[in-house]
Protein backbone atom coordinates (compact mmCIF):
# COMPACT_ATOMS: atom_id res chain seq x y z
CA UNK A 1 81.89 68.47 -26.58
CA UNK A 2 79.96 71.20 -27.11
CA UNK A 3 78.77 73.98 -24.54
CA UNK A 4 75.28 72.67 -24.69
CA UNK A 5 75.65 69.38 -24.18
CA UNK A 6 78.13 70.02 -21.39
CA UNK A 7 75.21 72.24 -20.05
CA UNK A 8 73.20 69.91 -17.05
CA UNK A 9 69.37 69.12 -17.89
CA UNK A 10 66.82 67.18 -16.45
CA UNK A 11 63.54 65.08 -17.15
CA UNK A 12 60.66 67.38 -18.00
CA UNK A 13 58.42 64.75 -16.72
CA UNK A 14 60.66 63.98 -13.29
CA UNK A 15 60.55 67.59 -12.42
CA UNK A 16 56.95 67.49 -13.35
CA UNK A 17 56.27 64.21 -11.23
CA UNK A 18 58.16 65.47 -8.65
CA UNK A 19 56.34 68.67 -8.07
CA UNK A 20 52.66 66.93 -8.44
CA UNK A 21 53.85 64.88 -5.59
CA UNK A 22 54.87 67.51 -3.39
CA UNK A 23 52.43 69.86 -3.70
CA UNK A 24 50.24 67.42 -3.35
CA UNK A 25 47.82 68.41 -6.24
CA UNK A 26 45.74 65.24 -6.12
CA UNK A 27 44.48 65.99 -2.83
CA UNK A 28 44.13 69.85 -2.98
CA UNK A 29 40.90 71.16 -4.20
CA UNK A 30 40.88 74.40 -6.01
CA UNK A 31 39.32 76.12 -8.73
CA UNK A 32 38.82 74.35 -12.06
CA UNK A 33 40.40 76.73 -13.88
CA UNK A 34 43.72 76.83 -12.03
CA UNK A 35 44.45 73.58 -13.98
CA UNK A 36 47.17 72.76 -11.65
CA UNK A 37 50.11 71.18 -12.97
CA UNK A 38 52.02 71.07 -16.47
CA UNK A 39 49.45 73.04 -18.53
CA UNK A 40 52.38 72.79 -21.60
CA UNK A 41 54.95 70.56 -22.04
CA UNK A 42 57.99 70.33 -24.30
CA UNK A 43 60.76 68.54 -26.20
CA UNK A 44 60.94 66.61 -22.88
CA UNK A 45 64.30 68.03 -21.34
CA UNK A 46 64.61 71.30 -18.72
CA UNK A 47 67.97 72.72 -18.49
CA UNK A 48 66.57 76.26 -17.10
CA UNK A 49 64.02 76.86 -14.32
CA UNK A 50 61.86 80.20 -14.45
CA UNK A 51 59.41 80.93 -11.46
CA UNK A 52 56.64 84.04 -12.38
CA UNK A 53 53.67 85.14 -10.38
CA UNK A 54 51.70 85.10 -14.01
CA UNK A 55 51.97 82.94 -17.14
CA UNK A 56 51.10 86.23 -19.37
CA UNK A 57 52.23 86.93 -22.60
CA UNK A 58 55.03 89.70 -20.75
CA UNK A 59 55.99 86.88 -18.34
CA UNK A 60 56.40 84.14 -21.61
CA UNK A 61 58.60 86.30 -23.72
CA UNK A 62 60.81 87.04 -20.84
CA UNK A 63 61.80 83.15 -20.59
CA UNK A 64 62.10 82.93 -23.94
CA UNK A 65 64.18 85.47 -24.20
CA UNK A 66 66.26 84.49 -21.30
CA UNK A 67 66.51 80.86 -22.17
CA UNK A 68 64.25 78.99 -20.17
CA UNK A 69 62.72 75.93 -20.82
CA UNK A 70 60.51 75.52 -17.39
CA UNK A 71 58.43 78.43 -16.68
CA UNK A 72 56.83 77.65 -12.74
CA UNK A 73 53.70 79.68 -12.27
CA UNK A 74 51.39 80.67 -9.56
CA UNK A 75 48.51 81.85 -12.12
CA UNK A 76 48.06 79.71 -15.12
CA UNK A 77 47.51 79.83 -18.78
CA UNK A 78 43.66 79.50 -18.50
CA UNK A 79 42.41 81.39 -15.82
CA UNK A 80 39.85 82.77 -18.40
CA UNK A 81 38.25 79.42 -18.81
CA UNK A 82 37.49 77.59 -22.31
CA UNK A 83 38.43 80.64 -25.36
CA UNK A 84 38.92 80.37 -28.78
CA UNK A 85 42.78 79.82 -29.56
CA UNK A 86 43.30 83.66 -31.36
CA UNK A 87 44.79 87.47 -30.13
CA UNK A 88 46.51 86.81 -26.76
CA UNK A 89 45.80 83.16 -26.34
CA UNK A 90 47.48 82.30 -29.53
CA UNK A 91 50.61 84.60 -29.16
CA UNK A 92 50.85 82.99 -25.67
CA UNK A 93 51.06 79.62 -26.91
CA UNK A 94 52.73 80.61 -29.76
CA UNK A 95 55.24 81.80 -27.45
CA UNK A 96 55.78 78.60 -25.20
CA UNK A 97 56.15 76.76 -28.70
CA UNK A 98 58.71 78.50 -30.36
CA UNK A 99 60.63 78.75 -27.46
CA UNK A 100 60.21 75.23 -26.24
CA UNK A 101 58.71 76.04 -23.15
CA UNK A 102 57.23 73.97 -20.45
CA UNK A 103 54.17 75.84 -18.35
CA UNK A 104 54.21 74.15 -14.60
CA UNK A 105 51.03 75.88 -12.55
CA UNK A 106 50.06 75.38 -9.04
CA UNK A 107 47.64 77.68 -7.12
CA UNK A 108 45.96 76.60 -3.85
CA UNK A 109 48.13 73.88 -3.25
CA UNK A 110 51.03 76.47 -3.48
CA UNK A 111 49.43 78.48 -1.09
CA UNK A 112 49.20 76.56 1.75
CA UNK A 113 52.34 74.69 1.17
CA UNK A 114 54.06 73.78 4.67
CA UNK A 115 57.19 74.75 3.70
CA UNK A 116 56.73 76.47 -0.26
CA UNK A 117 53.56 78.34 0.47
CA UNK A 118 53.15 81.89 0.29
CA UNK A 119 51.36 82.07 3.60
CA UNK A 120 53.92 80.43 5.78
CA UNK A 121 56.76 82.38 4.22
CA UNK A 122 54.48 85.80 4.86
CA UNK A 123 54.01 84.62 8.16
CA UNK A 124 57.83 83.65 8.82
CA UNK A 125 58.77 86.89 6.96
CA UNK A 126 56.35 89.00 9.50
CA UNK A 127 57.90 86.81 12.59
CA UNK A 128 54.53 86.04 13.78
CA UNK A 129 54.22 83.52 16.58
CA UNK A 130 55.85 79.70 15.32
CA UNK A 131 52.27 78.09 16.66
CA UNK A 132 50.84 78.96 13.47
CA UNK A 133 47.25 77.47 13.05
CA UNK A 134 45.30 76.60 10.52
CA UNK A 135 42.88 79.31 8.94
CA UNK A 136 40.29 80.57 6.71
CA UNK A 137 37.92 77.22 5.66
CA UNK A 138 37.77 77.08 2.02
CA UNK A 139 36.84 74.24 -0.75
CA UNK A 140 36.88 71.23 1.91
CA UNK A 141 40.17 72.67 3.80
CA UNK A 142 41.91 75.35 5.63
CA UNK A 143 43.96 77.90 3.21
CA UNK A 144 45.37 80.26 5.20
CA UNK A 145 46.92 80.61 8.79
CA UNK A 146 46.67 82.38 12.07
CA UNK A 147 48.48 83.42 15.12
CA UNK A 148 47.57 84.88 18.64
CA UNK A 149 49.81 87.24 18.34
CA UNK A 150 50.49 90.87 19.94
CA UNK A 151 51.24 93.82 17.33
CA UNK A 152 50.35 97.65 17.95
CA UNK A 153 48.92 97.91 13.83
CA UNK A 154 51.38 100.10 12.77
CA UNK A 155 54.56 97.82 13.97
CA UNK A 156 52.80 94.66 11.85
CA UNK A 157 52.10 97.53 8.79
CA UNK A 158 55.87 97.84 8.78
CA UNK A 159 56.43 95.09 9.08
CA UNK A 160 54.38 93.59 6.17
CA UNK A 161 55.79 96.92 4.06
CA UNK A 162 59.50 95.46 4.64
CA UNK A 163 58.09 91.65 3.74
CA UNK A 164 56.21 92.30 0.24
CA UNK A 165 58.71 95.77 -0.73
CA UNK A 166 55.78 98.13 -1.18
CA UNK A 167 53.29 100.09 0.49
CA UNK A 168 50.25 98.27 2.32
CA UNK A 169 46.31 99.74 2.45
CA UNK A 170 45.18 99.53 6.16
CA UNK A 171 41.49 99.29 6.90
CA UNK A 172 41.94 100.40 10.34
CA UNK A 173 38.47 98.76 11.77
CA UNK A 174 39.90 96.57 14.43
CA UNK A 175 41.93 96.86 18.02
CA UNK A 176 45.16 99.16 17.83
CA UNK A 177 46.89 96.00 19.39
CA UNK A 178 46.00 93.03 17.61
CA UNK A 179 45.22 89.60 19.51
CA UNK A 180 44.69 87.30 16.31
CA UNK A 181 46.48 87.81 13.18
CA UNK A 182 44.96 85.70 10.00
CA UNK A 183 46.93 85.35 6.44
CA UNK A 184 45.34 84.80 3.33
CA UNK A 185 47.78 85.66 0.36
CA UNK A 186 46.20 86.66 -3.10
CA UNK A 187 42.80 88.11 -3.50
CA UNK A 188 40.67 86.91 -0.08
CA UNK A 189 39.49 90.66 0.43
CA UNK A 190 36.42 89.94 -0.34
CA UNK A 191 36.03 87.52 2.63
CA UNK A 192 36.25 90.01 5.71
CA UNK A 193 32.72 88.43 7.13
CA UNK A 194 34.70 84.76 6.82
CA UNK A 195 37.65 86.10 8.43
CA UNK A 196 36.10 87.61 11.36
CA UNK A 197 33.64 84.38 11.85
CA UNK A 198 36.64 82.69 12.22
CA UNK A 199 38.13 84.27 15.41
CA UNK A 200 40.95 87.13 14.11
CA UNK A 201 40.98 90.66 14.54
CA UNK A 202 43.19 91.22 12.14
CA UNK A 203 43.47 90.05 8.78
CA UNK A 204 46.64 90.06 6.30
CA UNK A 205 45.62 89.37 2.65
CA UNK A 206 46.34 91.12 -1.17
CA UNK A 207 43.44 92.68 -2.63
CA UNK A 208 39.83 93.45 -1.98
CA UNK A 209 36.49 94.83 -3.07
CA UNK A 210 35.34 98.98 -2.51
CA UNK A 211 32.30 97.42 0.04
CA UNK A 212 35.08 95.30 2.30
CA UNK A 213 36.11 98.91 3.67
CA UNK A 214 32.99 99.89 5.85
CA UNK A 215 32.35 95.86 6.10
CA UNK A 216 35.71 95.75 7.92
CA UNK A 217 35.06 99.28 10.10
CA UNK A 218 31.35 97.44 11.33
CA UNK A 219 32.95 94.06 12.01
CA UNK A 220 35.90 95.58 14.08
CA UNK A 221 38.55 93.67 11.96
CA UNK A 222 41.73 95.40 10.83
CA UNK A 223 42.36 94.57 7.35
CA UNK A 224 45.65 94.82 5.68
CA UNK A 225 46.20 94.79 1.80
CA UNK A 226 49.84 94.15 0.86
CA UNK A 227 48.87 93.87 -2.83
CA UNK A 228 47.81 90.47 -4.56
CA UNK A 229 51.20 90.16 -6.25
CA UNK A 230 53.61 90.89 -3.85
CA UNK A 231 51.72 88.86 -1.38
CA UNK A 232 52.31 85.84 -3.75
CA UNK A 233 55.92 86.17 -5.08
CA UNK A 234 57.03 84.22 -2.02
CA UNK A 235 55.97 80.81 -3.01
CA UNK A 236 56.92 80.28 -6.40
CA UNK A 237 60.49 81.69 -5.76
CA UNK A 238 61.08 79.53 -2.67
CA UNK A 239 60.08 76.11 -4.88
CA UNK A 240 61.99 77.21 -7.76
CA UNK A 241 65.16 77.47 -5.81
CA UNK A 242 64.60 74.01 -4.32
CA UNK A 243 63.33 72.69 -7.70
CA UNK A 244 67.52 74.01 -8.73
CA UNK A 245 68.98 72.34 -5.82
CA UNK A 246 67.50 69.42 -6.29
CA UNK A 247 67.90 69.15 -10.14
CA UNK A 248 71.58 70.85 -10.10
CA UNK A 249 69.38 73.09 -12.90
CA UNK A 250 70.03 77.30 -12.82
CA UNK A 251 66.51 79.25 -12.17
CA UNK A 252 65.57 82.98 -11.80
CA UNK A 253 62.45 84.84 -10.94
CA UNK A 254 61.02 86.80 -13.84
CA UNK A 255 59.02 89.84 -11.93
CA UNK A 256 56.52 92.05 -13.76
CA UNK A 257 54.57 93.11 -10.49
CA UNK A 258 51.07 94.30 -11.02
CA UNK A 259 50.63 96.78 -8.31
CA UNK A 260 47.56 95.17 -7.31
């Protein structure tokens, strides 16, 4: 018997099944772009699980190159919308073809995730308060989360720094000692009016817009941006590692962080 067929592999379409179901991507509203799901299939057969922040044409090469047949992504193929199949586009595919690469993306409903999501793993990760409630009204539901919760701003800015591995922006416009923490992973900067509508005086997200700075300064909300990658690394590492448990398949995370 040869090493590769001694080498464990699974249904592309059971793991595929299997995530749909729980992420719950019928019910989850999101972007139309963020084509949730597999966005590229293959032979049929996974026998190594990648997890990436971004399906670019950096993340792709480094699963082919590594061996991997199931690439799971937080930010699909076709965030650009409808484009001619040429340049980048066509090296991507290209790509995912030669290398016989599956392309599994989920966005929002990878987010809020219960037990996956980026915010609930931020939140665990900063130790904020277990009565975590739901947050931040978006698309028919509630994407983020928020705790009552007492920080002097510069404990939970070490904090986050410790969570995401990098420095974090502070838009100090808000209490010294927070009373309501919020969590929005990703790019929700340019929500600060939404955010302090919605009862917190302090607000945890990636990235933002120049204007959000005074915005946050007149609304008295502290804002903090931990960086729209690092905020979102959490997710898609935490489901890849149950996607190997529960398929007895190897995975690793490919990073190529942003700084953003």
């Amino acid at each position: 018997m040869s090493i590769e067929e001694r080498t464990p592999t699974a249904p592309l379409r059971e793991i595929a099944d299997y995530l749909e179901t729980l992420l719950n991507h019928r019910a989850i509203a999101d972007w139309p772009n963020a084509l949730n799901g597999l966005q590229v299939e293959n032979g049929g057969s996974v026998r190594r699980i990648g997890a990436a922040v971004d399906c670019c044409e950096v993340t792709l090469r480094m699963a082919a190159q590594r061996g991997i047949d199931f690439l799971l992504v937080h930010h699909g193929l076709f965030w650009s919308g409808l484009q001619r199949v040429e340049g980048p586009v066509y090296r991507k595919l290209k790509l995912a073809f030669d290398a016989g690469l599956a392309v599994f993306s989920s966005h929002l409903p990878l987010d809020l995730h219960p037990e996956f999501g980026n915010n609930i793993l931020l939140a665990r990760a900063l130790e904020l308060s277990p009565e975590l409630q739901p947050f931040f009204f978006e698309k028919g539901q509630f994407i983020g989360l928020k705790a009552n919760v007492v920080f002097h701003r510069d404990e939970l800015k070490r904090r986050i720094e410790q969570a995401v591995g990098g420095p974090v922006k502070l838009i100090a416009g808000g209490p010294e000692r927070t009373g309501a923490v919020g969590i929005v992973t990703g790019g929700a900067g340019g929500e600060p009016f939404k955010a302090a509508a919605e009862g917190v005086d302090t607000f945890i997200t990636g990235e933002g817009p120049h204007w959000s700075y005074p915005a946050a300064e007149e609304l008295g909300l502290n804002v903090f941006y931990a960086g729209h990658y690092a905020t979102e690394t959490f997710g898609v590492k935490a489901l890849a590692e149950h996607l190997s448990v529960q398929f007895g398949l190897p995975w690793e995370f490919l990073d190529h962080p942003t700084g953003l």
